[in-house]
N, C-alpha and C. Protein backbone atom coordinates (compact mmCIF):
# COMPACT_ATOMS: atom_id res chain seq x y z
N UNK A 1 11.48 31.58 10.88
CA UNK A 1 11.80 30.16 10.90
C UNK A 1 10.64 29.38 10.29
N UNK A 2 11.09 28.21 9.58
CA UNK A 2 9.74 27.91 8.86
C UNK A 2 10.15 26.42 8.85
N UNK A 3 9.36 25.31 9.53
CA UNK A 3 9.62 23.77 10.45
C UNK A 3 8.51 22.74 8.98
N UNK A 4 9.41 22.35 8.98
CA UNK A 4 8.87 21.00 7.64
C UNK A 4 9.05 19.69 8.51
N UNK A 5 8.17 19.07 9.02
CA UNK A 5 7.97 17.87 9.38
C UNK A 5 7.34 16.83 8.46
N UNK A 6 7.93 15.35 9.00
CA UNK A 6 7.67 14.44 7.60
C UNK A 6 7.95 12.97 8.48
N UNK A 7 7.36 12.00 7.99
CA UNK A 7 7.71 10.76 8.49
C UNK A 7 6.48 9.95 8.89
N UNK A 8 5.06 10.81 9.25
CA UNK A 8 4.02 9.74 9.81
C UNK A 8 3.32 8.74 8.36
N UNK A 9 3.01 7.90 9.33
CA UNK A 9 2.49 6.90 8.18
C UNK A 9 1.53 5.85 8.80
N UNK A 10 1.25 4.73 8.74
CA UNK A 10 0.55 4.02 9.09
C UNK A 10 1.19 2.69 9.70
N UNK A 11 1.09 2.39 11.29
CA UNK A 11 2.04 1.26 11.80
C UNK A 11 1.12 0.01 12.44
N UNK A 12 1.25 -0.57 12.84
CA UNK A 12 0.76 -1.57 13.81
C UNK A 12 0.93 -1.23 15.21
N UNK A 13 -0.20 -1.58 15.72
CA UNK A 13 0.61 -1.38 17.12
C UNK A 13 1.55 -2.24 17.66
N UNK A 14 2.72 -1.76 18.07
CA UNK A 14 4.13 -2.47 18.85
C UNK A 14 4.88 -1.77 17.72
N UNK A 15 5.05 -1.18 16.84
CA UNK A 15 5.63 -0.79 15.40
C UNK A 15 6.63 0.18 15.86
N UNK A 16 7.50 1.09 15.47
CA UNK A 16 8.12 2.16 15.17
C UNK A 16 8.03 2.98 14.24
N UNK A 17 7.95 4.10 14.36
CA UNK A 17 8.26 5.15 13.53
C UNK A 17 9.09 6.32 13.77
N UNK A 18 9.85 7.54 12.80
CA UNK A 18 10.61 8.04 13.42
C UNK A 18 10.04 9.56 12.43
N UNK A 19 9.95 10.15 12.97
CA UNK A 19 9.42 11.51 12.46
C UNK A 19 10.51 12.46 12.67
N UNK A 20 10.66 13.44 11.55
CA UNK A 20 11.88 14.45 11.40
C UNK A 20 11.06 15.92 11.40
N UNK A 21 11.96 17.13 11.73
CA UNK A 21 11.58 18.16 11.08
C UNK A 21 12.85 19.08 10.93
N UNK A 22 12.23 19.28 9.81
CA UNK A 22 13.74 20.65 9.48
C UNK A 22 13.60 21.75 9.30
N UNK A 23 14.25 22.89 9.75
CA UNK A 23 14.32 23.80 10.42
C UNK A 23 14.67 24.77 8.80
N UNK A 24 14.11 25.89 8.43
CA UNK A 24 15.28 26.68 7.86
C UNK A 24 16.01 27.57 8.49
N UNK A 25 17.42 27.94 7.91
CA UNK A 25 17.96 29.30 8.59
C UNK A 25 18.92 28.61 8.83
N UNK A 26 19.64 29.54 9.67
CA UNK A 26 20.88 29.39 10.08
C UNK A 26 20.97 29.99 11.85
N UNK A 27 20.13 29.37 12.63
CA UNK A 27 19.90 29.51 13.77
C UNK A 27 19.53 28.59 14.28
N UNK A 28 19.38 27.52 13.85
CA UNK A 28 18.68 26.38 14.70
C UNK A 28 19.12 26.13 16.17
N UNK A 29 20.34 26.15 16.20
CA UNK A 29 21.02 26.08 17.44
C UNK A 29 20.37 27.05 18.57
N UNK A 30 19.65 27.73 17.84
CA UNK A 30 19.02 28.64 18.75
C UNK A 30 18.01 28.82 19.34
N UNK A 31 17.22 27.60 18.91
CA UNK A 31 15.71 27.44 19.00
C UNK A 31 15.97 26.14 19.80
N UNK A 32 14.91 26.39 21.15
CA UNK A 32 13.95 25.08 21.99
C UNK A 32 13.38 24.20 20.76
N UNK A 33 13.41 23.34 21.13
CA UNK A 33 12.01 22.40 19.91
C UNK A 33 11.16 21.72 20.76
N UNK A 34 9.88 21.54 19.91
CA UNK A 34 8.78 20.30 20.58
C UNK A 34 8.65 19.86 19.68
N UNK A 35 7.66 18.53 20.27
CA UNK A 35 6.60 17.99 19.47
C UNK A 35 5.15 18.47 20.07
N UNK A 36 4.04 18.19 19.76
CA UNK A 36 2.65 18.36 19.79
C UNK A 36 2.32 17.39 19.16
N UNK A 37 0.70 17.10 19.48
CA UNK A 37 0.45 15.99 18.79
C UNK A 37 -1.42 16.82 18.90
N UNK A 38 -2.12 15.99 17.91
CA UNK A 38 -3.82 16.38 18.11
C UNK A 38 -4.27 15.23 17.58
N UNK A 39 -5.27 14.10 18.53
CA UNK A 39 -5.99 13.38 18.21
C UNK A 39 -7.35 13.75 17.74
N UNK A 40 -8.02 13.14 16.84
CA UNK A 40 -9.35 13.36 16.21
C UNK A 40 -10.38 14.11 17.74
N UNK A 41 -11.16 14.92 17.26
CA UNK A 41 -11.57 15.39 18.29
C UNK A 41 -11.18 15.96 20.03
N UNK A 42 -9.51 16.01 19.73
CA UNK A 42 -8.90 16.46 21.37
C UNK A 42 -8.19 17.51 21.15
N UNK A 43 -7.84 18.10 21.82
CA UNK A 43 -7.10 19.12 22.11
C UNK A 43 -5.48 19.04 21.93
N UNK A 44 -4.53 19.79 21.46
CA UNK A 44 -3.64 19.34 21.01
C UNK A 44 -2.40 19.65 22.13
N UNK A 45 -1.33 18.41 22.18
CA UNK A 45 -0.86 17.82 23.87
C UNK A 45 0.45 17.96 23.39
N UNK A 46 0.94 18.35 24.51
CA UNK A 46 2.32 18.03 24.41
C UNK A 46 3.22 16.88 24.61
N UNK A 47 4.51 16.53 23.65
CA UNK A 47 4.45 15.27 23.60
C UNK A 47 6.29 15.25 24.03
N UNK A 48 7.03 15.76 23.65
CA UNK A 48 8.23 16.11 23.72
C UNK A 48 8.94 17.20 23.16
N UNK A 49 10.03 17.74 24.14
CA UNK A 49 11.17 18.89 23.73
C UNK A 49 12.49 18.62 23.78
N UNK A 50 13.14 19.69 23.21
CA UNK A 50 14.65 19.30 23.09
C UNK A 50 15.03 20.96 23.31
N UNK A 51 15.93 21.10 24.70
CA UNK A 51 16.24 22.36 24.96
C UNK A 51 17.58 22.53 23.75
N UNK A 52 17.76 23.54 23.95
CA UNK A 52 19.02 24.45 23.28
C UNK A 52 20.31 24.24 23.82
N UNK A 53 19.91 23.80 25.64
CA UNK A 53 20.79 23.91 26.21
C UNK A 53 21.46 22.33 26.64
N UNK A 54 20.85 21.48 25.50
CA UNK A 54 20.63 19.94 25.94
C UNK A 54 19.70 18.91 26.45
N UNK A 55 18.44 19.68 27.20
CA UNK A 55 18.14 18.97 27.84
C UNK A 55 16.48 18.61 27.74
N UNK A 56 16.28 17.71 27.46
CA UNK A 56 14.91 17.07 27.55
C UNK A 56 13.59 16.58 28.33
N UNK A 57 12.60 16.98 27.58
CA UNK A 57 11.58 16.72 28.70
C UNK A 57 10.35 15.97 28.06
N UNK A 58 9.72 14.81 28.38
CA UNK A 58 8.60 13.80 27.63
C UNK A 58 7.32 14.11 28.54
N UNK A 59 6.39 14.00 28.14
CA UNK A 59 4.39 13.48 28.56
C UNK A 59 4.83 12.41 28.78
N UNK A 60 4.36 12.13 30.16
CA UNK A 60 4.52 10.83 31.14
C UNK A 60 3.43 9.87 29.69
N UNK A 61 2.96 9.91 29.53
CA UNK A 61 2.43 8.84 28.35
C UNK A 61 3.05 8.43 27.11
N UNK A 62 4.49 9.19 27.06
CA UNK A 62 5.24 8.50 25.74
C UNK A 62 6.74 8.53 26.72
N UNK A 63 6.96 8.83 27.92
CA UNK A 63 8.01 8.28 28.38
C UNK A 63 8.72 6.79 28.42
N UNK A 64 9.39 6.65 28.48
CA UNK A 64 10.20 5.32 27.95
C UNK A 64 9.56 4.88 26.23
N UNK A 65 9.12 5.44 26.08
CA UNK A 65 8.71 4.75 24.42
C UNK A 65 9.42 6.16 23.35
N UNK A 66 9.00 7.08 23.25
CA UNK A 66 9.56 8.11 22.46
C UNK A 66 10.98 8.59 22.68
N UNK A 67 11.36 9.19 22.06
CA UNK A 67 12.75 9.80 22.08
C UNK A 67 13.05 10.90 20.87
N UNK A 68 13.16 12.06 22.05
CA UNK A 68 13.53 13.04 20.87
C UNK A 68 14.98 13.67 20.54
N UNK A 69 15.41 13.85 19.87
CA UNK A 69 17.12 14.43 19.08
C UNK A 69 17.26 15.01 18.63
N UNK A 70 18.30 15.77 18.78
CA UNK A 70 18.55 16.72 17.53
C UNK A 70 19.89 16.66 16.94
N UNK A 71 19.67 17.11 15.76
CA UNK A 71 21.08 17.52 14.80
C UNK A 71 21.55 18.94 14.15
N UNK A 72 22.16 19.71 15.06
CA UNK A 72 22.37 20.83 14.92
C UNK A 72 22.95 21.47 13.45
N UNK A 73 23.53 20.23 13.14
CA UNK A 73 24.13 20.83 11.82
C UNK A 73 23.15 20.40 10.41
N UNK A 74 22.35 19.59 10.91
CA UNK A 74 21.41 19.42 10.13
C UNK A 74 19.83 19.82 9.86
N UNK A 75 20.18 20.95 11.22
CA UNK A 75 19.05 21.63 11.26
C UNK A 75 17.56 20.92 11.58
N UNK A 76 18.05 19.75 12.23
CA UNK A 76 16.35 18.67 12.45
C UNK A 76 16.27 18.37 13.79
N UNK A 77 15.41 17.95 13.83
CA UNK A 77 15.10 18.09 15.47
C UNK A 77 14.33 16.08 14.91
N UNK A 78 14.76 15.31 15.77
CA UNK A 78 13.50 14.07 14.98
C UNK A 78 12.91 13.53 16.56
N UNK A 79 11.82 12.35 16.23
CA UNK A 79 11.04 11.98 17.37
C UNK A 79 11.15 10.92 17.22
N UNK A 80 11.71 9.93 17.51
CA UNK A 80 11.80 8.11 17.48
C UNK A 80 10.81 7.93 18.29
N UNK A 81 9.80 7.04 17.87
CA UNK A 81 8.87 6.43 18.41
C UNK A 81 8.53 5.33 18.55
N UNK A 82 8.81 4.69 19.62
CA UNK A 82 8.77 3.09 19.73
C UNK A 82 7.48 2.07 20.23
N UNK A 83 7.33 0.95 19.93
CA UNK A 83 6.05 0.90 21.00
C UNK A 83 4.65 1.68 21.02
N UNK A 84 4.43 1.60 19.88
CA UNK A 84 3.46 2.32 19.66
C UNK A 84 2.40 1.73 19.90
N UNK A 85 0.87 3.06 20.23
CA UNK A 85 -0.84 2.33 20.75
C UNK A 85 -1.27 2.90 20.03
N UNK A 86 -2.81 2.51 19.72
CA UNK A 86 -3.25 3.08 18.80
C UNK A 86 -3.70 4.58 19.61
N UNK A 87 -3.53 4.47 20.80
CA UNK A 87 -4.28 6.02 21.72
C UNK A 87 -2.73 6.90 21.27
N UNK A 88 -1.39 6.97 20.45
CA UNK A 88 -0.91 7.43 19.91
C UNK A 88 -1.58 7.97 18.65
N UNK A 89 -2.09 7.61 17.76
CA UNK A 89 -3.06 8.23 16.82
C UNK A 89 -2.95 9.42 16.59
N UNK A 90 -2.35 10.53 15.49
CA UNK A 90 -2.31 12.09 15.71
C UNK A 90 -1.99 12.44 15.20
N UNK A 91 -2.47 13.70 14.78
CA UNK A 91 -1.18 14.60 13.99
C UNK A 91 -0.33 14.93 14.74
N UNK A 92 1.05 15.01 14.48
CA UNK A 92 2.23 14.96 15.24
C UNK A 92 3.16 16.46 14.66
N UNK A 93 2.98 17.53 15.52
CA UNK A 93 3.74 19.08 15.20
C UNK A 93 4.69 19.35 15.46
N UNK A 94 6.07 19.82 14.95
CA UNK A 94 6.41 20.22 15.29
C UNK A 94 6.47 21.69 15.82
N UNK A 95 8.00 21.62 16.31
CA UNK A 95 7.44 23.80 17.15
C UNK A 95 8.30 24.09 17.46
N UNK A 96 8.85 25.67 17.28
CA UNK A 96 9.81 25.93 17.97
C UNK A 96 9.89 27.36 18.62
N UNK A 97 10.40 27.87 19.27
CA UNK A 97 10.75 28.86 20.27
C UNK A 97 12.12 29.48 20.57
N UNK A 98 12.72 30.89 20.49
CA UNK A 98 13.52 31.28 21.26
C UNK A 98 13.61 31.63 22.77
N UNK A 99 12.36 31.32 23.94
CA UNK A 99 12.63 32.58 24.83
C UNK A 99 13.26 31.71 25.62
N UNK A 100 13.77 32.73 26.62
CA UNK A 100 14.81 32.25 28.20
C UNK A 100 14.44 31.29 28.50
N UNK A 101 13.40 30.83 28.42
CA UNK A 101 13.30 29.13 29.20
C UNK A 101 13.03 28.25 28.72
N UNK A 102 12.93 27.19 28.76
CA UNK A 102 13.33 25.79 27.78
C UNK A 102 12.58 24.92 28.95
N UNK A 103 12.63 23.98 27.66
CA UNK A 103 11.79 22.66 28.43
C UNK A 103 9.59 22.98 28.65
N UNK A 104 9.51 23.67 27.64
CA UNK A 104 8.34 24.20 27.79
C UNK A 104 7.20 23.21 27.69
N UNK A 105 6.44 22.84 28.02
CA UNK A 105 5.15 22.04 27.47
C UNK A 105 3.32 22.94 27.41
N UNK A 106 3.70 23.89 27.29
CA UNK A 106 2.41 24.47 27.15
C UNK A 106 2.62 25.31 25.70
N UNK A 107 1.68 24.83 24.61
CA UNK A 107 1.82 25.79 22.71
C UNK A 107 2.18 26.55 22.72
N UNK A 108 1.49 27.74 23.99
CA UNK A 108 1.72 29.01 23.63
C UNK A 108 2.85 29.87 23.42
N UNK A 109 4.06 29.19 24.53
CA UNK A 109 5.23 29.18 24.65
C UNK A 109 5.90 29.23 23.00
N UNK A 110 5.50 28.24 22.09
CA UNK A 110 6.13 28.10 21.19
C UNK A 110 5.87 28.83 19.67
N UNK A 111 6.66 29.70 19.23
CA UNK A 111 6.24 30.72 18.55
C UNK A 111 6.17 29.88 16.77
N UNK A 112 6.78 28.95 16.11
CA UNK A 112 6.81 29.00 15.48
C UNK A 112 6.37 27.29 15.05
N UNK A 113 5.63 27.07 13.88
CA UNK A 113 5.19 25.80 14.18
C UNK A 113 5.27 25.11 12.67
N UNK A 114 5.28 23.25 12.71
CA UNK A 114 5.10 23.32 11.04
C UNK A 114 3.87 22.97 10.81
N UNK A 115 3.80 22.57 9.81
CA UNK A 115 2.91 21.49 9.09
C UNK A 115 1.93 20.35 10.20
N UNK A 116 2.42 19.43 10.54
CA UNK A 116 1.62 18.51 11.26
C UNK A 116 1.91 17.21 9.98
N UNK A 117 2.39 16.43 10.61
CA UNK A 117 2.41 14.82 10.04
C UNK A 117 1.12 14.11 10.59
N UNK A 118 0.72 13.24 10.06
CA UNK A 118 -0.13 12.06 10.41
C UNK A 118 0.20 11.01 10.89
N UNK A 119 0.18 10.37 12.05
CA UNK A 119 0.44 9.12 12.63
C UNK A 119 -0.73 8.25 13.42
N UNK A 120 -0.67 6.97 12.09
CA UNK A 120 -1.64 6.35 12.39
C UNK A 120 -1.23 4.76 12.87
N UNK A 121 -2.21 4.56 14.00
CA UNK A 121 -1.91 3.26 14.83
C UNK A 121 -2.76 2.15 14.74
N UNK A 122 -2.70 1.20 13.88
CA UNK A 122 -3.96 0.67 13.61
C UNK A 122 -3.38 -0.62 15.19
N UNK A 123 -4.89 -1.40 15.70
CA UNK A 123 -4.71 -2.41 16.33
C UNK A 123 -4.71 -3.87 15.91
């Protein structure tokens, strides 16, 4: 599986942005997804998932502001981001995973990863 993410750019804070990633293959339906994110000098966090089986799970720090989706037939998984701070700031990863359990928030879990977008929050 090989995850092409795309969409960060440079916002204001209170701004929106909406970040995509697309999947190749013909399995998507089959794969958990996240996001990840890595601020300059931190460790890289989990930010949101989208189970296989429907169901979603956010970092109490982008709850009510983010929102993640997917489109099965389009093979993308995207991250609407609303309300943005500049402590959002990050490269923003996608990721994905087959195993039995879903709703993961720890990397290791997630076997397959893309690129990393840039999302920048000026104040």
């Amino acid at each position: 599986v090989q995850l092409q993410a795309c969409g960060g750019g440079l916002v204001q804070a209170g701004g929106s942005l909406r970040l995509s990633c697309a999947a190749s293959g013909r399995t998507f339906d089959t794969l958990h997804m996240g996001w990840f994110r890595q601020a300059p000098g931190k460790e890289r966090e989990f930010v949101a998932t989208s189970s296989r089986y429907g169901g979603t799970h956010y970092a109490d720090s982008v709850k009510g502001r983010f929102t993640i989706s997917r489109d099965n037939a389009a093979n993308t998984v995207y991250l609407w981001m609303n309300s943005l701070k500049p402590d959002d700031t990050a490269v923003y990863f996608c990721a994905a995973h087959r195993g039995s359990g879903n709703l993961y928030v720890i990397s290791r879990h997630y076997e397959y990863w893309g690129q990393g977008t840039l999302v920048t929050v000026s104040s």
